[in-house]
Protein backbone atom coordinates (compact mmCIF):
# COMPACT_ATOMS: atom_id res chain seq x y z
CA UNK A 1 7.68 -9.16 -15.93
CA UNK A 2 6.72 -11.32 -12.83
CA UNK A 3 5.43 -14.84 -13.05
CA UNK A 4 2.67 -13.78 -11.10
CA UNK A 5 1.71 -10.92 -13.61
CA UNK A 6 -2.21 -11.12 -14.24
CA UNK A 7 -3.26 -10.79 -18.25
CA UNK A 8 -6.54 -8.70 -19.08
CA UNK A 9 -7.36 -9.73 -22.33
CA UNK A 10 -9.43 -6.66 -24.22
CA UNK A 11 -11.35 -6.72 -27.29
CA UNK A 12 -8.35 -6.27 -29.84
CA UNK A 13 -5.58 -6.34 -27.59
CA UNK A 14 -4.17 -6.93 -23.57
CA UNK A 15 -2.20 -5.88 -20.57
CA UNK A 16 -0.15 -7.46 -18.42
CA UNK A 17 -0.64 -5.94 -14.63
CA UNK A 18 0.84 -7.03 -11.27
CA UNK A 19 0.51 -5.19 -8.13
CA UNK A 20 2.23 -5.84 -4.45
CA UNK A 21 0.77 -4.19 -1.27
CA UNK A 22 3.68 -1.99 0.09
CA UNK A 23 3.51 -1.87 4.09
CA UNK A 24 5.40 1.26 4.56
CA UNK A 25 3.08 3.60 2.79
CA UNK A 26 0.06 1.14 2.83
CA UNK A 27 -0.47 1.63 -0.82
CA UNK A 28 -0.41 -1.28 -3.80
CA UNK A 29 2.36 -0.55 -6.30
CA UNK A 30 1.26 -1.71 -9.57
CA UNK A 31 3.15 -2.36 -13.38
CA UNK A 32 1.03 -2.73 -16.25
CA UNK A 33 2.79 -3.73 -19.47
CA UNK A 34 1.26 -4.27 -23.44
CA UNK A 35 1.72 -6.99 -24.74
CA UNK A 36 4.84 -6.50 -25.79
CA UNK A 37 6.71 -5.56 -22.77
CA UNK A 38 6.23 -1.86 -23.02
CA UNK A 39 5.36 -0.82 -19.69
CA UNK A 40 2.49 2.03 -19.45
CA UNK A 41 1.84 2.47 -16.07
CA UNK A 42 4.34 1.58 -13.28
CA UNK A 43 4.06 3.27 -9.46
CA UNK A 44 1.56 4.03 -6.44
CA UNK A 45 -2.35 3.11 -7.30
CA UNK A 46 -5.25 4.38 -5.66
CA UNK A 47 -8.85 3.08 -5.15
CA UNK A 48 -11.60 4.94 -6.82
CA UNK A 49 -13.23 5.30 -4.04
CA UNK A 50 -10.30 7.00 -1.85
CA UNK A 51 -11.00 4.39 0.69
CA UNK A 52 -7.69 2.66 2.69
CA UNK A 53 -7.02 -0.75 1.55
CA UNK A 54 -5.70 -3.65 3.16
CA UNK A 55 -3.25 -6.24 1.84
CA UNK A 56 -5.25 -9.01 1.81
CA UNK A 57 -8.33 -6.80 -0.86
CA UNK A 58 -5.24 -6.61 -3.11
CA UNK A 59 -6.91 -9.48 -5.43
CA UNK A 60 -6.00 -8.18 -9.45
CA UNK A 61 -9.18 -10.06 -11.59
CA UNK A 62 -10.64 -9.75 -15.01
CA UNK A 63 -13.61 -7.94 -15.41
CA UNK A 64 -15.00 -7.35 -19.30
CA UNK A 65 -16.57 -3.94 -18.34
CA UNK A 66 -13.25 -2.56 -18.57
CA UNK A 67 -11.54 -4.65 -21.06
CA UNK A 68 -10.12 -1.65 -23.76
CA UNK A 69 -9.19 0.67 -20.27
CA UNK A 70 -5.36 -0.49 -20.15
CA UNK A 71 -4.66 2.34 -17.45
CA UNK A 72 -6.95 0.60 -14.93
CA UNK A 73 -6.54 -2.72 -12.19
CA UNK A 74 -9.98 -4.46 -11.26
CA UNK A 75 -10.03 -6.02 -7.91
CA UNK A 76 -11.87 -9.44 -6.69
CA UNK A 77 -13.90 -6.89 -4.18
CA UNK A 78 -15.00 -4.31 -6.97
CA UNK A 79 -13.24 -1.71 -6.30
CA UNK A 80 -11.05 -0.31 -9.41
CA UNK A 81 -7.23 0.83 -9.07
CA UNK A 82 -6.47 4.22 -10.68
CA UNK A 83 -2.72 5.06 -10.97
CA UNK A 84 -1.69 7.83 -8.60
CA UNK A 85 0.01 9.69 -11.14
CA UNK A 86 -2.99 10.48 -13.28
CA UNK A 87 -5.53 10.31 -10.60
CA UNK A 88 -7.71 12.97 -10.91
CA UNK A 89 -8.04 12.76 -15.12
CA UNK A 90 -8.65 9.23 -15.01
CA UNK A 91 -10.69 8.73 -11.79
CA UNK A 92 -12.90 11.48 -13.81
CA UNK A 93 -12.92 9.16 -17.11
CA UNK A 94 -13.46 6.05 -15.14
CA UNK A 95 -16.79 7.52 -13.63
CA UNK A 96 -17.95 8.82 -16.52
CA UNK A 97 -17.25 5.07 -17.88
CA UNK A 98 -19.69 4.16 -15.11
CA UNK A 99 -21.87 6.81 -15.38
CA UNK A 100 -21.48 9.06 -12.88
């Protein structure tokens, strides 16, 4: 995994996430690995909100709201990654999380 790999610590256990901004289809691909290595997510992520993103909002933090949700990437602006892959089940579980 990258040195530049974030940890999210949750209650019992963490993740390991890192995510680049890809110019050419102005999406952030993200990785998120257990603790042991195993990856779990790996590809194109998508804001909850649908909204375009710029490089520069691509800030991965901590935030203890979503501490046991290993399938999701906070960012310093508030606005939550969801993995493109699983979108629509998980953007669904993520607002019910927040409850919407």
């Amino acid at each position: 995994m990258p040195d530049q790999a974030f940890f999210a610590s949750g209650n019992k256990v963490g993740w390991w996430q890192y995510c680049k901004f890809n110019e050419a289809d102005g999406h952030p691909h993200c990785t998120i690995w257990n603790e042991g290595g195993m990856v779990l997510f790996d590809g194109v992520f998508l804001p909850l909100d649908k909204q375009r993103m710029s490089p520069e909002e691509l800030q991965v933090v901590y935030n203890d709201r979503w501490a046991d949700n290993s399938q999701f990437i906070n960012l310093r602006n508030g606005k939550l990654l969801v993995p493109a892959s699983d979108f629509d089940r998980l953007s669904r579980f993520a607002e019910w999380i927040q409850g919407k």
